[in-house]
Protein backbone atom coordinates (compact mmCIF):
# COMPACT_ATOMS: atom_id res chain seq x y z
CA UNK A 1 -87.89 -30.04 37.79
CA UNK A 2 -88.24 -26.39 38.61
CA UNK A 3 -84.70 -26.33 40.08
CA UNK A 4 -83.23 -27.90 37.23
CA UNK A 5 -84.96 -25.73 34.25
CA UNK A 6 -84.83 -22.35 35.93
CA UNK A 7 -81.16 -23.12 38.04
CA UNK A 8 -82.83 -22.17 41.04
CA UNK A 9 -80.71 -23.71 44.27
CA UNK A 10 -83.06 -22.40 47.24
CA UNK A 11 -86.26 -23.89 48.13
CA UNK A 12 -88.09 -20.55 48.79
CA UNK A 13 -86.39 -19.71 44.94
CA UNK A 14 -88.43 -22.84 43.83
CA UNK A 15 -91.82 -22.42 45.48
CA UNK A 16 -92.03 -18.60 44.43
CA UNK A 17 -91.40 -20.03 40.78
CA UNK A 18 -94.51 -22.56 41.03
CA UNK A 19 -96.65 -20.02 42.46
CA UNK A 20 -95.98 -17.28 39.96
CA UNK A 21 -96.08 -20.02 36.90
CA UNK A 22 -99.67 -21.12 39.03
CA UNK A 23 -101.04 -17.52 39.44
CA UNK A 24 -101.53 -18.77 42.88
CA UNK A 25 -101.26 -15.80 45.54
CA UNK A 26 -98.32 -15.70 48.32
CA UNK A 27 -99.68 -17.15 51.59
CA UNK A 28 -100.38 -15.86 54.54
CA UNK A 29 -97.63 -15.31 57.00
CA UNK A 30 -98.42 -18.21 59.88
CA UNK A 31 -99.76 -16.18 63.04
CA UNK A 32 -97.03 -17.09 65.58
CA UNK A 33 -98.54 -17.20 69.53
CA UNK A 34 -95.73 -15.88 71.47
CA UNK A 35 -95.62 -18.37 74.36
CA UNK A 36 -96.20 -17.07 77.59
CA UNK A 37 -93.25 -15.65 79.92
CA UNK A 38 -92.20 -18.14 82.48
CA UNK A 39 -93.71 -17.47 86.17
CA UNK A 40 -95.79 -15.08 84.50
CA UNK A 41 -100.13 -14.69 84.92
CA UNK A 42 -100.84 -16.17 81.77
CA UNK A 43 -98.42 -19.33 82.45
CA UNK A 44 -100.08 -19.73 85.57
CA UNK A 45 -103.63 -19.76 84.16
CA UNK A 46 -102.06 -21.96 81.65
CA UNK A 47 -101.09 -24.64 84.17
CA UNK A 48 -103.97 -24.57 86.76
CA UNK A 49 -106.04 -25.53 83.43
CA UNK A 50 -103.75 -28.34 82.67
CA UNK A 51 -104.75 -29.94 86.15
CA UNK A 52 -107.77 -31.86 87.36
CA UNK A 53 -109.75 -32.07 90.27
CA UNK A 54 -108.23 -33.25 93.32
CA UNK A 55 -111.33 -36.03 94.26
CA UNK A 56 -109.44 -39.63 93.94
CA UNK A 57 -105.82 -37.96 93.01
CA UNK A 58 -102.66 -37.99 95.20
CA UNK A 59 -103.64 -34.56 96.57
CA UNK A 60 -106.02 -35.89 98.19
CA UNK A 61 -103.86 -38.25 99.68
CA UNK A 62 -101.16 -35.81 100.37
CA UNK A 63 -104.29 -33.62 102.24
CA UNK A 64 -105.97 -35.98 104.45
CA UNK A 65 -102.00 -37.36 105.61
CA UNK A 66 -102.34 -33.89 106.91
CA UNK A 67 -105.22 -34.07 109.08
CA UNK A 68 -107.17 -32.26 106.67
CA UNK A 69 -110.59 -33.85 105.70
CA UNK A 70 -113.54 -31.78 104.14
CA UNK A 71 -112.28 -31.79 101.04
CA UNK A 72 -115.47 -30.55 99.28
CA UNK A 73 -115.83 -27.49 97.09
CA UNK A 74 -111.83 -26.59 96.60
CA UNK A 75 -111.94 -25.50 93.39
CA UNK A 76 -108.79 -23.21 94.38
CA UNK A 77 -106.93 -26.44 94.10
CA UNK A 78 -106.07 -29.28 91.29
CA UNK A 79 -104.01 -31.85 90.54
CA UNK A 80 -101.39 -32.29 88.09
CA UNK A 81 -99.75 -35.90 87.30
CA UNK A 82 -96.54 -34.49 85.62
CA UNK A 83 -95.89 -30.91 86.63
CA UNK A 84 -92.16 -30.15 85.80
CA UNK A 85 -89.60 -28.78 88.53
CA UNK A 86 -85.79 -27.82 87.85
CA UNK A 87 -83.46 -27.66 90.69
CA UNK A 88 -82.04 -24.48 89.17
CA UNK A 89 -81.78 -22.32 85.84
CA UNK A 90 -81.43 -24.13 82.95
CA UNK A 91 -80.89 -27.54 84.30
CA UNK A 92 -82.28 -30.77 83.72
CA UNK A 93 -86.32 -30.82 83.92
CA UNK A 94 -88.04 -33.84 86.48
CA UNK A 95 -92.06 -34.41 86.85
CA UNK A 96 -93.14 -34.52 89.89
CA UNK A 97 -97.15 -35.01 91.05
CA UNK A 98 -97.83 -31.33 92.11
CA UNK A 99 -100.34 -29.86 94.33
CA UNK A 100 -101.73 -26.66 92.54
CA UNK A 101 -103.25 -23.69 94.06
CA UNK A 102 -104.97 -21.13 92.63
CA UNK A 103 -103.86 -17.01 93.48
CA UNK A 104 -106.82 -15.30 92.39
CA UNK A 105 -107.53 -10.98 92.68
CA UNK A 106 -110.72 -9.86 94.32
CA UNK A 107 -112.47 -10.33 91.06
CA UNK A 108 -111.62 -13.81 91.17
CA UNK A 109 -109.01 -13.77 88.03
CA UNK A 110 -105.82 -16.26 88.26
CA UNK A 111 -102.81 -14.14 88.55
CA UNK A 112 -100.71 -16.44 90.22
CA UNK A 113 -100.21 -20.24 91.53
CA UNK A 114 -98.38 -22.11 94.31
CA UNK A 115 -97.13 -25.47 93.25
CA UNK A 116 -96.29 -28.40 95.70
CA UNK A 117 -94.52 -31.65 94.27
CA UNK A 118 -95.77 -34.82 96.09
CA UNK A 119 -93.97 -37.69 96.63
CA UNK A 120 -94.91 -40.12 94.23
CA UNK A 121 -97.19 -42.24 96.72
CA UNK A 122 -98.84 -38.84 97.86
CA UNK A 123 -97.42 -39.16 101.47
CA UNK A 124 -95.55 -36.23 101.97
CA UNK A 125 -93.97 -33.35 99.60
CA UNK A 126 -91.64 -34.67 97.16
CA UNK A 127 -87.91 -34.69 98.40
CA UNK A 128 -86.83 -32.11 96.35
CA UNK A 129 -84.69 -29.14 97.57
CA UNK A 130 -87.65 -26.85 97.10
CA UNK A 131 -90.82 -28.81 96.96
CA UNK A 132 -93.01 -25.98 96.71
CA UNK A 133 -92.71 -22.27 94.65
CA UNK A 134 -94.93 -19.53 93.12
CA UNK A 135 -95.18 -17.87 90.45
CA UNK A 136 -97.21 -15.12 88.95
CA UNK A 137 -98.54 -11.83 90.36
CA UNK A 138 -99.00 -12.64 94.54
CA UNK A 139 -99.02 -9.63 96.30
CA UNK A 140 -102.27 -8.66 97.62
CA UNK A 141 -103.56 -11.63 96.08
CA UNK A 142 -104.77 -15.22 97.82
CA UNK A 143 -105.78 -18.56 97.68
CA UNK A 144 -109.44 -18.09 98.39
CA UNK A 145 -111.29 -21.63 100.11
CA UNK A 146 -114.68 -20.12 99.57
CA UNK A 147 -116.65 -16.75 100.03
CA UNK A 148 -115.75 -14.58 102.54
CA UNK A 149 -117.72 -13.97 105.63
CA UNK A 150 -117.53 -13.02 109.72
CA UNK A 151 -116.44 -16.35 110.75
CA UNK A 152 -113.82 -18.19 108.86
C-alpha cells in the first residue's frame, strides 16, 4: 500500500517510508562476525571445540589398532564424526571421521591442529590422498600428552 500511494519501487524506498510515517528510529546496522581465515588459530580453536572426547569414538579404535593403550587423560586429542577434507582448492568437500590434535604454545593456548581422517570403521587412516594435515601456527609449538618432566 505504501508502494502504490507514494510510487515507491524499492523495498528499502518502502520501509524508510513506514518508519518515517511511524517515527520509529533506523535500526541498528547487524554486527557482522567476520568468519575466521581458513588454516588459521582461531579456525583451529574453532574445530578442536567442535569435537568430543575420544573414550568410546573411532579414535579410540583407530589408537589401540596401533598398539597404543593408556588412553587416559588425552585431552590434546578429540574426535570429530564429520570433519570435512578436499582433495584440493576449491573442489568438492567429503566428511571423513578425523582424529584431532591439539598444537598448543607454552602457555597452553591452541594455535594450531593436526587432523587425521579415519576410515569409517576406525581401522586405519582414511584412504584419502592426504589423510592427515595441519593447520594453524606450528612452529615451536606441540602436541603436549601431559606435563613435562625428566622422564618422558
Amino acid at each position: 500500500m505504501i508502494a502504490r500511494n507514494c510510487r515507491l519501487h524499492d523495498v528499502q524506498d518502502v520501509l524508510d517510508e513506514a518508519r518515517r510515517f511511524l517515527s520509529l528510529p533506523r535500526p541498528e546496522p547487524a554486527q557482522h562476525i567476520a568468519p575466521a581465515p581458513a588454516g588459521s588459530p582461531e579456525s583451529a580453536r574453532r574445530l578442536f571445540a567442535m569435537g568430543q572426547p575420544i573414550r568410546g569414538t573411532l579414535v579410540e579404535s583407530y589408537l589401540r589398532a596401533r598398539g597404543i593403550g593408556d588412553l587416559r587423560c588425552l585431552p590434546a586429542l578429540r574426535f570429530h564424526p564429520r570433519c570435512f577434507h578436499r582433495t584440493i582448492e576449491n573442489g568438492p568437500c567429503e566428511t571423513w571421521p578425523a582424529l584431532l590434535a591439539a598444537v598448543t604454545d607454552r602457555d597452553g593456548t591452541i594455535t594450531g591442529l593436526h587432523r587425521t581422517w579415519l576410515a569409517r570403521d576406525g581401522t586405519d587412516k582414511a584412504p584419502l590422498a592426504t589423510p592427515r594435515r595441519a593447520m594453524g601456527q606450528l612452529l615451536g609449538n606441540g602436541v603436549r600428552f601431559g606435563e613435562p618432566a625428566d622422564v618422558l
